[in-house]
Protein backbone atom coordinates (compact mmCIF):
# COMPACT_ATOMS: atom_id res chain seq x y z
CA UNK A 1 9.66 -6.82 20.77
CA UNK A 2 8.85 -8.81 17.75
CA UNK A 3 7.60 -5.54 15.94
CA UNK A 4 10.37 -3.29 16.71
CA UNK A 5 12.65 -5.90 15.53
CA UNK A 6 11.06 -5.93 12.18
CA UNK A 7 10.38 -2.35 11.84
CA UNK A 8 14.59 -2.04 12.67
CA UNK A 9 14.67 -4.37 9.46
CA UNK A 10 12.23 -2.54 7.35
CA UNK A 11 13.54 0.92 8.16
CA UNK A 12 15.79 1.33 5.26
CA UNK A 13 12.88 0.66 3.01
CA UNK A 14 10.73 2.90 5.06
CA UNK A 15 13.25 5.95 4.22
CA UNK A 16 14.10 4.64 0.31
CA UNK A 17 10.42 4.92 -0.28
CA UNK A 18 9.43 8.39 1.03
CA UNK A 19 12.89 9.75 -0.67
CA UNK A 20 11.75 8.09 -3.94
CA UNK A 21 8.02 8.82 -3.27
CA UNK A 22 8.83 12.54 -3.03
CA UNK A 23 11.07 13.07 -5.86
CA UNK A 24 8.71 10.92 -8.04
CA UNK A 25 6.17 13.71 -6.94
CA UNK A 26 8.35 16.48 -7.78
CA UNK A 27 9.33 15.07 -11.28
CA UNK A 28 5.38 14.85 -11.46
CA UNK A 29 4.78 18.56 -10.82
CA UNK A 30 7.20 19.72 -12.70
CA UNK A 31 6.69 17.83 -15.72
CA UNK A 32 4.38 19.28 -18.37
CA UNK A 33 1.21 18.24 -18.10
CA UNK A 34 -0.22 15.25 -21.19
CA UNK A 35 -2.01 12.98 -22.24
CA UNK A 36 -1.46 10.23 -20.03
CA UNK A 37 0.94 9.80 -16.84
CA UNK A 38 3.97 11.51 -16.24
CA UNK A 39 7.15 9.58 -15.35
CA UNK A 40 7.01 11.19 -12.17
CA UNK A 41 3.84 9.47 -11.58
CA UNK A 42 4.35 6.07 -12.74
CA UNK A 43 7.88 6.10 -10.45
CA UNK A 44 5.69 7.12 -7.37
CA UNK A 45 3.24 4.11 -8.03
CA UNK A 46 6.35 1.80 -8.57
CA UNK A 47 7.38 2.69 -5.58
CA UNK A 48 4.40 2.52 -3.30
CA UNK A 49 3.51 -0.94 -4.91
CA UNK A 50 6.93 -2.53 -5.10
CA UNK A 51 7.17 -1.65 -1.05
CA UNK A 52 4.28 -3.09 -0.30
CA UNK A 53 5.33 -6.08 -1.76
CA UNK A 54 8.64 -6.12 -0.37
CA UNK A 55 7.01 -6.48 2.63
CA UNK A 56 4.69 -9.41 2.01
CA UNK A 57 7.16 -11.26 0.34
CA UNK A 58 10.61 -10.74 1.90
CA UNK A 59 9.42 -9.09 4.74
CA UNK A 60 6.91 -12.37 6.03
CA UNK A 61 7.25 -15.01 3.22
CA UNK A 62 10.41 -15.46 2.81
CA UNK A 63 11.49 -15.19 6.21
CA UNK A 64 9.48 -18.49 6.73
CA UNK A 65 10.58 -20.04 3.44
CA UNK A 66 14.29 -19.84 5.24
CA UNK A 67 13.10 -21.40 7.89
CA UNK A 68 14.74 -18.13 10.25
CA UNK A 69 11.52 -17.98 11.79
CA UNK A 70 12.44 -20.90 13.59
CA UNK A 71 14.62 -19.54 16.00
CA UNK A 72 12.47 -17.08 16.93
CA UNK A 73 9.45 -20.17 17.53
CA UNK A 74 11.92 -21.37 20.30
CA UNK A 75 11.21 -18.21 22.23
CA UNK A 76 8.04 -18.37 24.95
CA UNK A 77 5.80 -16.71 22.19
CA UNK A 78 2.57 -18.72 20.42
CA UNK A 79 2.69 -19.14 16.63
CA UNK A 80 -0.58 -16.67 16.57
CA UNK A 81 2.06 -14.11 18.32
CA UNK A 82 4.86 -14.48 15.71
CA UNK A 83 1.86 -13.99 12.86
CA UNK A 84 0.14 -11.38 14.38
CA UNK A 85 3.29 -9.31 14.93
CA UNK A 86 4.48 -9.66 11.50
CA UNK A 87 1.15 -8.46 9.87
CA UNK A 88 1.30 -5.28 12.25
CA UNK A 89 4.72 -4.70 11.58
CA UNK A 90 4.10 -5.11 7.62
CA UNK A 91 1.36 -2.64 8.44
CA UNK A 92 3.10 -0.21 10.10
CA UNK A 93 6.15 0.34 8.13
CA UNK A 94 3.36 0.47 4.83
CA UNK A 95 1.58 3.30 6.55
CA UNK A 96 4.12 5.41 7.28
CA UNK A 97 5.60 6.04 3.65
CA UNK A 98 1.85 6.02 2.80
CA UNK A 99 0.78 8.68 5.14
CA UNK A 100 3.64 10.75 4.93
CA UNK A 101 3.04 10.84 0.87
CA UNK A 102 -0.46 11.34 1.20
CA UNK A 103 -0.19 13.77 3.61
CA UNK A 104 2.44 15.83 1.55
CA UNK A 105 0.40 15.51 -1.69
CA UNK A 106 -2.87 16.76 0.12
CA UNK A 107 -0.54 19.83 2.33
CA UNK A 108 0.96 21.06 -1.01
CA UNK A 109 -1.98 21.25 -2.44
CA UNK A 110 -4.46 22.59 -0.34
CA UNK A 111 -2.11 25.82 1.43
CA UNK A 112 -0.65 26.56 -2.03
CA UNK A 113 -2.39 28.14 -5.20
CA UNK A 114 -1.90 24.85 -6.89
CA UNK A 115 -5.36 23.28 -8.61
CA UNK A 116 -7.43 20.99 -5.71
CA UNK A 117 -8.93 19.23 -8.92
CA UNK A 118 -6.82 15.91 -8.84
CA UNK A 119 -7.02 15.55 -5.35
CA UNK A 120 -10.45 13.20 -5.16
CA UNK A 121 -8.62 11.37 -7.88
CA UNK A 122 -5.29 11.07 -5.47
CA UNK A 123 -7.07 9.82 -2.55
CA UNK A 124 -9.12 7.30 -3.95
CA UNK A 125 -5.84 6.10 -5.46
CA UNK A 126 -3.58 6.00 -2.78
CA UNK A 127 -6.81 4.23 -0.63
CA UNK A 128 -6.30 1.79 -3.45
CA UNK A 129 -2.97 1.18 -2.77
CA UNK A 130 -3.78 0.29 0.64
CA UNK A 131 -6.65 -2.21 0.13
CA UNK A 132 -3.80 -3.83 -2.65
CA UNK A 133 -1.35 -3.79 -0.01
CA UNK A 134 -3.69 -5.63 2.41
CA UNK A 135 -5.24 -7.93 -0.04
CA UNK A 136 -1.54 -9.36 -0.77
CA UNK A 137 -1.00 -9.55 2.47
CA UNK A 138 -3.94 -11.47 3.84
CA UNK A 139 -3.00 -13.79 0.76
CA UNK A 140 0.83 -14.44 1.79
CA UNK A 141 0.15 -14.91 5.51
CA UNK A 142 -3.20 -17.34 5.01
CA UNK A 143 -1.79 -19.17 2.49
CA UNK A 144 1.79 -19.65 2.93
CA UNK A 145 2.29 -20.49 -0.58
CA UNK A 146 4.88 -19.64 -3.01
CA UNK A 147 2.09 -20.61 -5.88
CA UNK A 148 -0.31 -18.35 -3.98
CA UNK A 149 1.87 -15.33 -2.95
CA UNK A 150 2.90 -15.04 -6.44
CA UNK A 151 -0.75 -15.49 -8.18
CA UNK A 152 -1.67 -12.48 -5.52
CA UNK A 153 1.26 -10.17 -6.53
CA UNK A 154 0.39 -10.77 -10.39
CA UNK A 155 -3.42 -10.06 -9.30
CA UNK A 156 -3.20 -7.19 -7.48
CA UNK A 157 -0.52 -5.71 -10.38
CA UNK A 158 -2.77 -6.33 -13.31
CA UNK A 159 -5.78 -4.24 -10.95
CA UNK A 160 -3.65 -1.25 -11.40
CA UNK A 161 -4.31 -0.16 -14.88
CA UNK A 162 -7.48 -0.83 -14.82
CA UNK A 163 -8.63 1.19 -11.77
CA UNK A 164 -6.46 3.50 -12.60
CA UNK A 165 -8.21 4.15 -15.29
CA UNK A 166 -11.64 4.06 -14.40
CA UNK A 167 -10.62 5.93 -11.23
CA UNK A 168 -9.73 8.75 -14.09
CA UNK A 169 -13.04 8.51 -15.31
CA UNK A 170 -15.24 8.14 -12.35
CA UNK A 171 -13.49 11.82 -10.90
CA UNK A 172 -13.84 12.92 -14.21
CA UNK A 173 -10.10 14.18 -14.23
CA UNK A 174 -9.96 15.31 -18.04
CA UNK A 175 -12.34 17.96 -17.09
CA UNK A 176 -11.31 18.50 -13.41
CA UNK A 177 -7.84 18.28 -12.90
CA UNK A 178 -6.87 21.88 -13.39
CA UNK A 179 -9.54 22.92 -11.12
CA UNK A 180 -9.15 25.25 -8.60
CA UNK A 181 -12.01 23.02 -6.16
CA UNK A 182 -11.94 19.39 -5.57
CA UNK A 183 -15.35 17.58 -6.88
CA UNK A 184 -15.93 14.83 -3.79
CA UNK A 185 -18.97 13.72 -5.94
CA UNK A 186 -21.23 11.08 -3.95
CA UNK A 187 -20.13 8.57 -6.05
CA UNK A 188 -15.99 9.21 -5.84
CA UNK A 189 -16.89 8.95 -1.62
CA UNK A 190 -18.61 5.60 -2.10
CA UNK A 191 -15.78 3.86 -3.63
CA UNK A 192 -13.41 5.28 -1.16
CA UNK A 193 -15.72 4.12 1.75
CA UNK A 194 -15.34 0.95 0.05
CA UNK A 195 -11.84 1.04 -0.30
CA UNK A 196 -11.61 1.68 3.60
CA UNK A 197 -14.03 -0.97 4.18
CA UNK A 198 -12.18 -3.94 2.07
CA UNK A 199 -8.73 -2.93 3.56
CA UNK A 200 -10.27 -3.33 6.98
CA UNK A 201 -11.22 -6.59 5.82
CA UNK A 202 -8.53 -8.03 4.52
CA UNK A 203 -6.30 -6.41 7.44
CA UNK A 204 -8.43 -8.58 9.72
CA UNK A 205 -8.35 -11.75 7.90
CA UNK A 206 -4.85 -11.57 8.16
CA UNK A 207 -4.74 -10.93 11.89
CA UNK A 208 -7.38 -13.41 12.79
CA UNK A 209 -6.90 -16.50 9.96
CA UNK A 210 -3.61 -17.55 10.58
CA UNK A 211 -3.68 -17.20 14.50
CA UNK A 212 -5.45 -20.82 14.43
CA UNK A 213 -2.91 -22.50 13.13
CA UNK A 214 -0.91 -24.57 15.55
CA UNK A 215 2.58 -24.72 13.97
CA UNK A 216 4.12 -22.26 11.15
CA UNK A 217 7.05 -24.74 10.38
C-alpha cells in the first residue's frame, strides 16, 4: 500500500523524465558530432541525476522534515515498514525511467545501422548513474540529515565529470565511437561489475540500516 501510494506521487516525474530523457537523446543524435558533449547529452544526464535526487530528497527527506510521515506512523505499520517501503518505492520509480532509457539507447542502436562503438561507454555510464542514485540514497535514509543529504548530493554531483571523463578514456571513445562493433574490453566489464556490485551495496544498506531504528520522528 505504502509503495503504490508513493509511486501514485512519483508518477508525474516518472513520465517528465522519460519524455525529457528521450528528446535529450534525440537532440543528441541529431546534433553534429564534437569535441566534447552535445547539449542533447548533458540535458539527458540532468535529467537522470536531478530525478534521482528528487527522489531522495523530496521524495523521503523531506517528507519526514514535514513531519507528514507522522500520520502515516499512526497506522499498524513498524517504522522499519515505513523505511523500507520508501527506499523500494524510490527504487522503483528510478528504474523505470532508467531502464526504459537504457533500453531505448541499446534497441536503437543495435537493430539499426547506427555505430555500436559508444555503447560500452553508455552502459557503464548509465550503471553509474545507478550506483549515484543509490549511494544518495543510502545517505538520506541512514542519516536523516539535512547537513548530510546535502554533502551527498554535492558528492555524488562533483563524481560526474570526473568519471565521465575517465569513463571516455577507459572505452577509449575518441577512437571507438564511430565504430561499427562495441569493444567490451575486460577492463570496461570490471568496472561495470563493480558498478553493479556497489549499487547492490548501497541498495542494501539502505534497506537494512535504518530498519533498527525504533522511532523516525
Amino acid at each position: 500500500m505504502l509503495i503504490a501510494k508513493d509511486l501514485r506521487f512519483y508518477r508525474s516525474w516518472i513520465v517528465a523524465t522519460v519524455l525529457v530523457g528521450v528528446v535529450a537523446l534525440w537532440l543528441s543524435g541529431s546534433s553534429e558530432a564534437g569535441g566534447g558533449p552535445s547539449f542533447g547529452f548533458i540535458l539527458f544526464m540532468t535529467a537522470v541525476i536531478a530525478f534521482g535526487v528528487l527522489l531522495s530528497m523530496l521524495g523521503i527527506y523531506k517528507e519526514r522534515q514535514d513531519r507528514s510521515h507522522l500520520f502515516v506512523l499512526s497506522l499498524p505499520i513498524t517504522p522499519a515498514q515505513y523505511m523500507t517501503a520508501k527506499v523500494w518505492a524510490a527504487t522503483i520509480a528510478f528504474l523505470v525511467p532508467w531502464v526504459v532509457l537504457t533500453g531505448f539507447v541499446l534497441l536503437s542502436t543495435l537493430l539499426t545501422a547506427r555505430p555500436d562503438g559508444g555503447l560500452p561507454f553508455f552502459v557503464a555510464l548509465m550503471l553509474f548513474f545507478l550506483l549515484n542514485f543509490f549511494v544518495l540514497l543510502a545517505i538520506v535514509v541512514v542519516s536523516l540529515s539535512e547537513v548530510w543529504s546535502i554533502a551527498a548530493i554535492l558528492l555524488t554531483n562533483l563524481t560526474v565529470t570526473p568519471m565521465l571523463s575517465w569513463l571516455y578514456r577507459l572505452t577509449e571513445q575518441a577512437q571507438r565511437a564511430q565504430a561499427a562493433d562495441a569493444w567490451w574490453s575486460a577492463d570496461v566489464l570490471a568496472v561495470m561489475a563493480a558498478e553493479l556490485l556497489l549499487a547492490a551495496i548501497a541498495l542494501g544498506l539502505a534497506l537494512t540500516l535504518p530498519s533498527r531504528r525504533r522511532d523516525l520522528t
